[in-house]
N, C-alpha and C. Protein backbone atom coordinates (compact mmCIF):
# COMPACT_ATOMS: atom_id res chain seq x y z
N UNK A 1 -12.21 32.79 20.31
CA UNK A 1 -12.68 31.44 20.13
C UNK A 1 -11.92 30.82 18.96
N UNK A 2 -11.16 29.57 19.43
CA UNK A 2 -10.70 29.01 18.39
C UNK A 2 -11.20 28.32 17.35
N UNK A 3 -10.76 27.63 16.17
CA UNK A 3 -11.76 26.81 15.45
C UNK A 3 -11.71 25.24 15.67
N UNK A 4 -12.95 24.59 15.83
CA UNK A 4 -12.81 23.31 16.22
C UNK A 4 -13.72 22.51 15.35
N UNK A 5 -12.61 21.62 14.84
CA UNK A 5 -13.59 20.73 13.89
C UNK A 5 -14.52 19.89 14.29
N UNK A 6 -16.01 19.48 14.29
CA UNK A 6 -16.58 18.73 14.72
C UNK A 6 -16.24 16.87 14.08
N UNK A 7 -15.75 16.74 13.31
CA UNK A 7 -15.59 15.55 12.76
C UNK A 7 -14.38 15.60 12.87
N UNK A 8 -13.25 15.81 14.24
CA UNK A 8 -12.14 15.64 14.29
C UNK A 8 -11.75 14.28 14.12
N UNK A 9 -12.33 13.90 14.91
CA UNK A 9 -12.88 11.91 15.86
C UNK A 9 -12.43 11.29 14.48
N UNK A 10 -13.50 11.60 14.05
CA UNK A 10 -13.61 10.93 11.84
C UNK A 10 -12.25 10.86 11.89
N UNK A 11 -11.61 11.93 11.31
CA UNK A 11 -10.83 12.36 10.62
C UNK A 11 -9.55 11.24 11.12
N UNK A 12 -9.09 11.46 12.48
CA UNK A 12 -8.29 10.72 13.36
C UNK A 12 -8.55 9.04 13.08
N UNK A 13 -9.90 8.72 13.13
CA UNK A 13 -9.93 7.55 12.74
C UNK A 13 -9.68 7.03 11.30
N UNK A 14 -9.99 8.29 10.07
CA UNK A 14 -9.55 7.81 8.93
C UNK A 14 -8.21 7.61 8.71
N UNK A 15 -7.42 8.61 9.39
CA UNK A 15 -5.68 8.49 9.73
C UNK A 15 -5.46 7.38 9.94
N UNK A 16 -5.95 7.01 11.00
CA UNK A 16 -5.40 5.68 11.30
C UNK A 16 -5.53 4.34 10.67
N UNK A 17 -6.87 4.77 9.82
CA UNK A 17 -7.21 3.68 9.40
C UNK A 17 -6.46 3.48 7.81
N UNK A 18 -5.99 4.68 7.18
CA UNK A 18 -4.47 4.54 6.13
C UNK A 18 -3.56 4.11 6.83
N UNK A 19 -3.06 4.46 8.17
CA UNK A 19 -2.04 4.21 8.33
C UNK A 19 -1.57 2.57 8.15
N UNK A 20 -2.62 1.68 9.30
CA UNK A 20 -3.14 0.60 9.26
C UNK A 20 -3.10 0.23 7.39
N UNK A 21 -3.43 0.55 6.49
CA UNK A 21 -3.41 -0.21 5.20
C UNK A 21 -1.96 0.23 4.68
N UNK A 22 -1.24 1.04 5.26
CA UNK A 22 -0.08 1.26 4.57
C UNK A 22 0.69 0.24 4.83
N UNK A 23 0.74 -0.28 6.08
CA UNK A 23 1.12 -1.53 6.89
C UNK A 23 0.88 -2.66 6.25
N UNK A 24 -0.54 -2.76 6.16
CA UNK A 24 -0.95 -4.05 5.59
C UNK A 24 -0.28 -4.28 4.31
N UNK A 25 -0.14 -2.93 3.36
CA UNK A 25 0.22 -3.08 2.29
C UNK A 25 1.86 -3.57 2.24
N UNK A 26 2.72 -2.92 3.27
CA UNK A 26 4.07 -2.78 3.34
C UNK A 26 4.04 -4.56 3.78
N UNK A 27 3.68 -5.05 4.30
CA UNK A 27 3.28 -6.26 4.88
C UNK A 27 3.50 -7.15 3.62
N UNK A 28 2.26 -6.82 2.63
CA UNK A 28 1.69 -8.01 1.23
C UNK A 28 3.21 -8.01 0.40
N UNK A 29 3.95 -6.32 0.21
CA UNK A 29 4.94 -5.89 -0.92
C UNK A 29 5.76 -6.91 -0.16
N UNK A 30 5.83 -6.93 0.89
CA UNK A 30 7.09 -7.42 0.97
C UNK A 30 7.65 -9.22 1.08
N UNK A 31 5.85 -10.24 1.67
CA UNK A 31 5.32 -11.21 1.12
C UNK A 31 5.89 -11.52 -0.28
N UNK A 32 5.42 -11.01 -0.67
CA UNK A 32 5.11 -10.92 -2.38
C UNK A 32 6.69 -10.86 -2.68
N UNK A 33 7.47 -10.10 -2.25
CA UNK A 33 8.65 -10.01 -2.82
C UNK A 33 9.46 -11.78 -2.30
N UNK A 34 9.43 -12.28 -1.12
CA UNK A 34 10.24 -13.19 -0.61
C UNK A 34 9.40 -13.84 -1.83
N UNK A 35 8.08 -14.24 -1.96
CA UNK A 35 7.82 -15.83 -2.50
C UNK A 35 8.08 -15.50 -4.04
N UNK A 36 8.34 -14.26 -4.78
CA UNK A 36 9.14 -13.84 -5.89
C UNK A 36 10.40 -14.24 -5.84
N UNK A 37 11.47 -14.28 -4.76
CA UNK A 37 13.00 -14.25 -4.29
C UNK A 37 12.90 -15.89 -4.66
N UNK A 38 12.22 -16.78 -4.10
CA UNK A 38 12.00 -18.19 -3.87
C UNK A 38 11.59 -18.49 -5.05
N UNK A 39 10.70 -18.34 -5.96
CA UNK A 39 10.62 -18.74 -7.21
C UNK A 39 11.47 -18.94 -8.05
N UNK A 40 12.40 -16.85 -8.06
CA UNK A 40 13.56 -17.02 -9.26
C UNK A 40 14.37 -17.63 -8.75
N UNK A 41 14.25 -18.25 -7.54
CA UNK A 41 15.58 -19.40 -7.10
C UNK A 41 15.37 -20.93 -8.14
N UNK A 42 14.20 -21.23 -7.76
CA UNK A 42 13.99 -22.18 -8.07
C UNK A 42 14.07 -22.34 -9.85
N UNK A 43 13.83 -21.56 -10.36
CA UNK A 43 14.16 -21.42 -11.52
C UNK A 43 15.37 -21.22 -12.07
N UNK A 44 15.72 -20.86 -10.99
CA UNK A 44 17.56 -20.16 -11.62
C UNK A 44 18.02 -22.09 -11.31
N UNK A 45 17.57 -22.40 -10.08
CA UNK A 45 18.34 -23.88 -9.95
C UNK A 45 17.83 -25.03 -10.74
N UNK A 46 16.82 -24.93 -11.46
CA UNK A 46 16.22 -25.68 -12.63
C UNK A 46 17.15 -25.59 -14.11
N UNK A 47 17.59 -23.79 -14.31
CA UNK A 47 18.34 -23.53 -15.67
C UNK A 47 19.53 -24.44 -15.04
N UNK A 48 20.58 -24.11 -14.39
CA UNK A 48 21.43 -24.75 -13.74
C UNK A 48 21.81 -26.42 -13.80
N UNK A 49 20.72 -26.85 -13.04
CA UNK A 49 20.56 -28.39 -13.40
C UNK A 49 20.38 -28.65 -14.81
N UNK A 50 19.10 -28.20 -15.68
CA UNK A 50 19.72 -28.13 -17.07
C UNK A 50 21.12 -28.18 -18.02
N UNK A 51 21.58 -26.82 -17.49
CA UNK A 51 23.19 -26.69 -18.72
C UNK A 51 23.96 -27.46 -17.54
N UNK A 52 23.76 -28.06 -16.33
CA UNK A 52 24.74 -29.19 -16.06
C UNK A 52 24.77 -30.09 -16.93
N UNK A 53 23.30 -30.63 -16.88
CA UNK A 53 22.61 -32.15 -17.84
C UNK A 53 23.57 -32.66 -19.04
N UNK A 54 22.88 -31.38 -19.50
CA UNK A 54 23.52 -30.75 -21.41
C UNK A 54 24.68 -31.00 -21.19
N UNK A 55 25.94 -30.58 -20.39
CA UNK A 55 27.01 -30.62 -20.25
C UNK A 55 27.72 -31.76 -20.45
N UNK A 56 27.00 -32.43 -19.12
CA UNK A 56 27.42 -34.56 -19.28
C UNK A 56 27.09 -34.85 -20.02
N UNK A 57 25.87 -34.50 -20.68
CA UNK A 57 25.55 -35.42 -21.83
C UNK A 57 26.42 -35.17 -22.92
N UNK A 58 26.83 -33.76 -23.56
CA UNK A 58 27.73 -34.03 -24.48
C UNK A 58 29.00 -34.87 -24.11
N UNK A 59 29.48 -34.67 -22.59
CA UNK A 59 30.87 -35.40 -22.12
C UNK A 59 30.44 -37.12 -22.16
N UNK A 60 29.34 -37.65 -22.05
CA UNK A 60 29.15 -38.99 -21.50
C UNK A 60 28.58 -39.04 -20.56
N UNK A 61 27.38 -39.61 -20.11
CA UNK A 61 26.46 -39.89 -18.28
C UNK A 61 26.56 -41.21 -18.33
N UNK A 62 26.52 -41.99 -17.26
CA UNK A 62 25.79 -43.04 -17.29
C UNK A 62 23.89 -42.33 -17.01
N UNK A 63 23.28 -43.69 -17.48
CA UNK A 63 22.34 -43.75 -17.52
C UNK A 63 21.47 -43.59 -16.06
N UNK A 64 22.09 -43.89 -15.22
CA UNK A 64 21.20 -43.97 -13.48
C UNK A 64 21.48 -42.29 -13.02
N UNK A 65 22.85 -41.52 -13.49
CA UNK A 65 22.51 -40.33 -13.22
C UNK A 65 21.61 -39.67 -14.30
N UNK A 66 21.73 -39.86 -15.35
CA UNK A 66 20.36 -38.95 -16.41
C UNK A 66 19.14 -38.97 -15.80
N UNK A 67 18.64 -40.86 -14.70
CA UNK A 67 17.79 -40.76 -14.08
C UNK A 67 17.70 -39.74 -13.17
N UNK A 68 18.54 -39.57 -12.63
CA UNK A 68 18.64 -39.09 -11.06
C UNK A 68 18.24 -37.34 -11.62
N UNK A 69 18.92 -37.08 -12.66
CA UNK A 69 18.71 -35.59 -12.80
C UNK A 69 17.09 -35.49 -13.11
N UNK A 70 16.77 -36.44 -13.96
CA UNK A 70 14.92 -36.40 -14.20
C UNK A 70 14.04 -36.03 -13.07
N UNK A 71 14.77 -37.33 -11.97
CA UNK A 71 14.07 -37.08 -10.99
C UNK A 71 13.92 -35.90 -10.38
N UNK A 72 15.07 -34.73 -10.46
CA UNK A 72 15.35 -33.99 -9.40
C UNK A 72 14.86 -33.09 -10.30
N UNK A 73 14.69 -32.99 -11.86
CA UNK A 73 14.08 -32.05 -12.49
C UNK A 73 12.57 -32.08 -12.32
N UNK A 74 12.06 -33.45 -12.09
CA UNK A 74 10.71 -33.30 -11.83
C UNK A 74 9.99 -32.93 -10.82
N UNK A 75 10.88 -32.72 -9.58
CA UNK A 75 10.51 -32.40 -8.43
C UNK A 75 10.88 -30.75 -8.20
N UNK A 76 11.78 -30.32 -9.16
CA UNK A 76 11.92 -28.90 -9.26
C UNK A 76 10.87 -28.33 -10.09
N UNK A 77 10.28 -28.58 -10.93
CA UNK A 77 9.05 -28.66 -11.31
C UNK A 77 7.85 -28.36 -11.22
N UNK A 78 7.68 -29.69 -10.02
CA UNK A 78 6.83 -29.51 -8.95
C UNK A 78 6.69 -28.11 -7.46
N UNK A 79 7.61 -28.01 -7.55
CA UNK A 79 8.36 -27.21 -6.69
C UNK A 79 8.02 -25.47 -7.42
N UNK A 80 8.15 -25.52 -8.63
CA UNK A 80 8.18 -24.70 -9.64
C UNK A 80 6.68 -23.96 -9.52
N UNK A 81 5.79 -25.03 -9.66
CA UNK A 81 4.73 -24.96 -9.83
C UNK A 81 4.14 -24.39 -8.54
N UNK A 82 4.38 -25.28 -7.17
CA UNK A 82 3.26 -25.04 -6.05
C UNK A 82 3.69 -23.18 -5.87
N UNK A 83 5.18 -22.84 -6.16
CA UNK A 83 5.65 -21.36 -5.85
C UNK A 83 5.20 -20.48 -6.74
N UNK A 84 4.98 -20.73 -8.18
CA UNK A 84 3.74 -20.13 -9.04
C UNK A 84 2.65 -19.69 -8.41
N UNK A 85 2.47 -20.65 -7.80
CA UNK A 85 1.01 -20.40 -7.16
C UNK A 85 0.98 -20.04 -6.18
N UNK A 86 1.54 -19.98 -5.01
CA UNK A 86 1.83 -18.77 -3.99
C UNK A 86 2.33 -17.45 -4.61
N UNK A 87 3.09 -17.09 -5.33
CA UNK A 87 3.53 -16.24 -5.84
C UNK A 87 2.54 -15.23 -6.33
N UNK A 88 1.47 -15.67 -7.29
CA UNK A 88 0.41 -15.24 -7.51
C UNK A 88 -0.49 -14.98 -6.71
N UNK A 89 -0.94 -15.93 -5.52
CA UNK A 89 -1.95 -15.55 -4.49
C UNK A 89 -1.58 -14.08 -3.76
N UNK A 90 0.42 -13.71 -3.67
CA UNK A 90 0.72 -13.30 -2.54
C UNK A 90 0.49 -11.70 -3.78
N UNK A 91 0.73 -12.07 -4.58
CA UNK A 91 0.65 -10.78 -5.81
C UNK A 91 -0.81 -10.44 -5.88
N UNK A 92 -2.00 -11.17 -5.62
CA UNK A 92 -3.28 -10.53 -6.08
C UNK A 92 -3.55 -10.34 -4.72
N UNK A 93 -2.99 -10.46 -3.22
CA UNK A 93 -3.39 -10.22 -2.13
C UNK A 93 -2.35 -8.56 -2.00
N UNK A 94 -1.28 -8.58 -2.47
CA UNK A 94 -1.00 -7.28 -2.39
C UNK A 94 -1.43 -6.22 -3.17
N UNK A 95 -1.93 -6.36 -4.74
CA UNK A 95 -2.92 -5.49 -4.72
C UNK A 95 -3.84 -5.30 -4.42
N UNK A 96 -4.40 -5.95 -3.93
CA UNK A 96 -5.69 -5.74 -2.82
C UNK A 96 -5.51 -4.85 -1.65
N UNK A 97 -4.71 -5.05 -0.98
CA UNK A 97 -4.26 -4.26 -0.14
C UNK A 97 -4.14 -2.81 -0.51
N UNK A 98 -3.00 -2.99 -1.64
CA UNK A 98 -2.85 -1.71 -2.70
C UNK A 98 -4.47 -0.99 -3.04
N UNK A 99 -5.27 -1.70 -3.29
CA UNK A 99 -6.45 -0.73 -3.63
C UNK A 99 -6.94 -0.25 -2.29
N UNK A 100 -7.00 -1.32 -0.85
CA UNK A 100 -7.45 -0.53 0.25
C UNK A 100 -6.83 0.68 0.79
N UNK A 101 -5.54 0.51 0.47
CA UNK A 101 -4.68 1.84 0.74
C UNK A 101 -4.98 3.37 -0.27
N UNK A 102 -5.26 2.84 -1.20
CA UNK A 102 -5.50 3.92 -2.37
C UNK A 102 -7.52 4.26 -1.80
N UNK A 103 -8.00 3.53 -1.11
CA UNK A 103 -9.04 3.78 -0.83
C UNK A 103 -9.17 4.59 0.60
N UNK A 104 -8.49 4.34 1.53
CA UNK A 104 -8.23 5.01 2.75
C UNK A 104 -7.63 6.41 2.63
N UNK A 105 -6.75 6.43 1.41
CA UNK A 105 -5.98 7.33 1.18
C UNK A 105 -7.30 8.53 0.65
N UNK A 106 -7.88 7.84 -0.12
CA UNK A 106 -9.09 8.86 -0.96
C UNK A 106 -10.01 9.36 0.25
N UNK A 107 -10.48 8.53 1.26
CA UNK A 107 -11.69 8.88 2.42
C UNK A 107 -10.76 9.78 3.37
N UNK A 108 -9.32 9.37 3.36
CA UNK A 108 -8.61 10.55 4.74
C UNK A 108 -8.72 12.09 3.82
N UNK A 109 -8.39 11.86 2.38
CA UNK A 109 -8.67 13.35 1.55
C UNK A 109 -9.67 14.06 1.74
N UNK A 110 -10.95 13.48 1.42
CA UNK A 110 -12.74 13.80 1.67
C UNK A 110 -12.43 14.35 3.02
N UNK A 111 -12.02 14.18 4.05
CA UNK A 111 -12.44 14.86 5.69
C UNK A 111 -10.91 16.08 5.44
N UNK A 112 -10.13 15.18 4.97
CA UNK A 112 -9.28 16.74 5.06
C UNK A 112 -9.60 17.79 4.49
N UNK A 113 -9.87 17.45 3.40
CA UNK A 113 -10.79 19.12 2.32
C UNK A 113 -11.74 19.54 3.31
N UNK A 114 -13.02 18.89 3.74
CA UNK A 114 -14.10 19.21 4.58
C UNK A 114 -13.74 20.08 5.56
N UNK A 115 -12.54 19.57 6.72
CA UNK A 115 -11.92 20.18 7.26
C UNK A 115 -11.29 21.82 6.64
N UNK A 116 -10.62 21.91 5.57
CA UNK A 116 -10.25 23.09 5.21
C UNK A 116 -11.61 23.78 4.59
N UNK A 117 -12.54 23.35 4.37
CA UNK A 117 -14.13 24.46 3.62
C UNK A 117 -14.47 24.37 5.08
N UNK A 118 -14.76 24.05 6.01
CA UNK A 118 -15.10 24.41 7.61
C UNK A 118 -14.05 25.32 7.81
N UNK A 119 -13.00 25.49 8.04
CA UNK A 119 -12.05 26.49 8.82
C UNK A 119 -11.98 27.15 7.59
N UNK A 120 -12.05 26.94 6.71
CA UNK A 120 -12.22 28.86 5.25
C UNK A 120 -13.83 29.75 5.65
N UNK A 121 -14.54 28.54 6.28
CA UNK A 121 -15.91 29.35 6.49
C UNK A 121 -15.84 29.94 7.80
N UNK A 122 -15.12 29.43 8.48
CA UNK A 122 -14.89 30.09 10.27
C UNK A 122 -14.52 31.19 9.88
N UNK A 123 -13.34 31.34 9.24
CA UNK A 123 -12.29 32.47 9.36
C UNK A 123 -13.51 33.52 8.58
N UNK A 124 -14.10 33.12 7.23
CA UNK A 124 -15.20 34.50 7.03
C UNK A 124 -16.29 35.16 7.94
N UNK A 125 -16.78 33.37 8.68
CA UNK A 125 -17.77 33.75 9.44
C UNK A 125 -17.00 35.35 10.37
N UNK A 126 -15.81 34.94 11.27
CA UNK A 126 -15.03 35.88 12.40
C UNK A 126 -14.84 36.89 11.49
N UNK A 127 -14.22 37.04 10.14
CA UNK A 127 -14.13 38.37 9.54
C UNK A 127 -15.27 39.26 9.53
N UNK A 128 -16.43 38.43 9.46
CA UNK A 128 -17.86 39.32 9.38
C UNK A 128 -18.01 39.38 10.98
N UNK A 129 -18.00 38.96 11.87
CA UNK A 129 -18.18 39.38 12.90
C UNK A 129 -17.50 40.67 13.74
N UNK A 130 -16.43 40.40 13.30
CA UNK A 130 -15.21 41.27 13.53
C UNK A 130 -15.62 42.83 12.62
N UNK A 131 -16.34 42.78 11.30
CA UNK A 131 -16.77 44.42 10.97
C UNK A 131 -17.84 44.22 11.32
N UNK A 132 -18.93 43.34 12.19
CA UNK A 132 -20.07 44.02 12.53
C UNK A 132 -19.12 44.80 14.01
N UNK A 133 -18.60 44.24 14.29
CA UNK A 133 -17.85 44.59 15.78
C UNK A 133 -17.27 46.04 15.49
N UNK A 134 -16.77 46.05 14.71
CA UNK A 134 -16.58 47.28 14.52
C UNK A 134 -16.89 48.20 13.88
N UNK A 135 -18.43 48.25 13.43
CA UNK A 135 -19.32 48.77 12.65
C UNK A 135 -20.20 49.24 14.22
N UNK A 136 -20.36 48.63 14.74
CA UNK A 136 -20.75 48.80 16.19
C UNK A 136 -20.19 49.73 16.60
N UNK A 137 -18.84 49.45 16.91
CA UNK A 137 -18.01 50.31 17.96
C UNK A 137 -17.77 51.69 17.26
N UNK A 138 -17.61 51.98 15.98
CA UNK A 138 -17.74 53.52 15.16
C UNK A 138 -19.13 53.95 15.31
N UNK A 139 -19.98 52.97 15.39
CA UNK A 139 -21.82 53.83 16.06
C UNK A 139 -21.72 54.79 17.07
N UNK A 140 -21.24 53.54 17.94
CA UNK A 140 -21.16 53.86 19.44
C UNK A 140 -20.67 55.58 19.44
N UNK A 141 -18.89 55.63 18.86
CA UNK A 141 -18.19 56.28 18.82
C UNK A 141 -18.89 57.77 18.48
N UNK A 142 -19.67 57.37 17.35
CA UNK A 142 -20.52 58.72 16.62
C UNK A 142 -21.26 58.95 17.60
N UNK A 143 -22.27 58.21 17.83
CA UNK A 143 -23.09 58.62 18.55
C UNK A 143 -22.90 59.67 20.31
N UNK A 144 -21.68 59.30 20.50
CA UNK A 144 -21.39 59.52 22.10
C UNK A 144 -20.17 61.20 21.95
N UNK A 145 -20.30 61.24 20.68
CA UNK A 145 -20.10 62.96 20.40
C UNK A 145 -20.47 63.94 20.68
């Protein structure tokens, strides 16, 4: 008789159900990384427009482009800002994820140990069966002398 776990079912479903958050998680990291990619853009093209600015201005601007750069600085800005704030949503939604994974990860552990103290207790239970079995069969043996 082999050994069969009764909370296999569990176990299979806790599998799956890490697997599923590893996903979700691989999912948020990688979210999280594009609207990171898109931010330091926007920032890198904000410094940029800056030491252009600086540039003309020591050379000479007219005055309607100094406007024009305001404008386009204020809308990078803006721009700056709304990606802040995705950036952050997509960062506190991936550790979230991160803790469900670290939580799935902990409940698939709990049934796997369970699993190994069930099959350490099988294998003693069969060892003791196995010398009554043959605590038996040397009776037998004596006796039929």
């Amino acid at each position: 008789m082999s050994f069969r776990y009764t909370l296999q079912k569990v176990l299979e479903i806790k599998e799956r159900e890490k697997q599923n958050s590893e996903n979700e998680y691989s999912k948020a990291t990688k979210q999280f990384e594009e609207m990171a990619t898109r931010l330091y853009d926007l920032l890198k093209n904000k410094e940029d427009l800056e030491a252009r600015c600086e540039q003309q201005m020591n050379e000479g601007i007219p005055i309607h482009q100094l406007q024009q750069h305001q404008t386009i600085l204020m809308r990078l800005n803006i721009d700056i800002e709304r990606q802040q704030q995705s950036t952050n949503l997509a960062r506190n939604q991936m550790y979230q994820k991160q803790e469900e994974l670290v939580d799935a990860a902990i409940e698939l552990k709990k049934y796997e140990k369970m699993k190994e103290i069930k099959h350490a207790e099988y294998i003693e239970e069969q060892k003791r069966l196995d010398n009554m079995r043959m605590d038996e069969i040397s009776l037998q043996l004596y006796v039929n002398r």
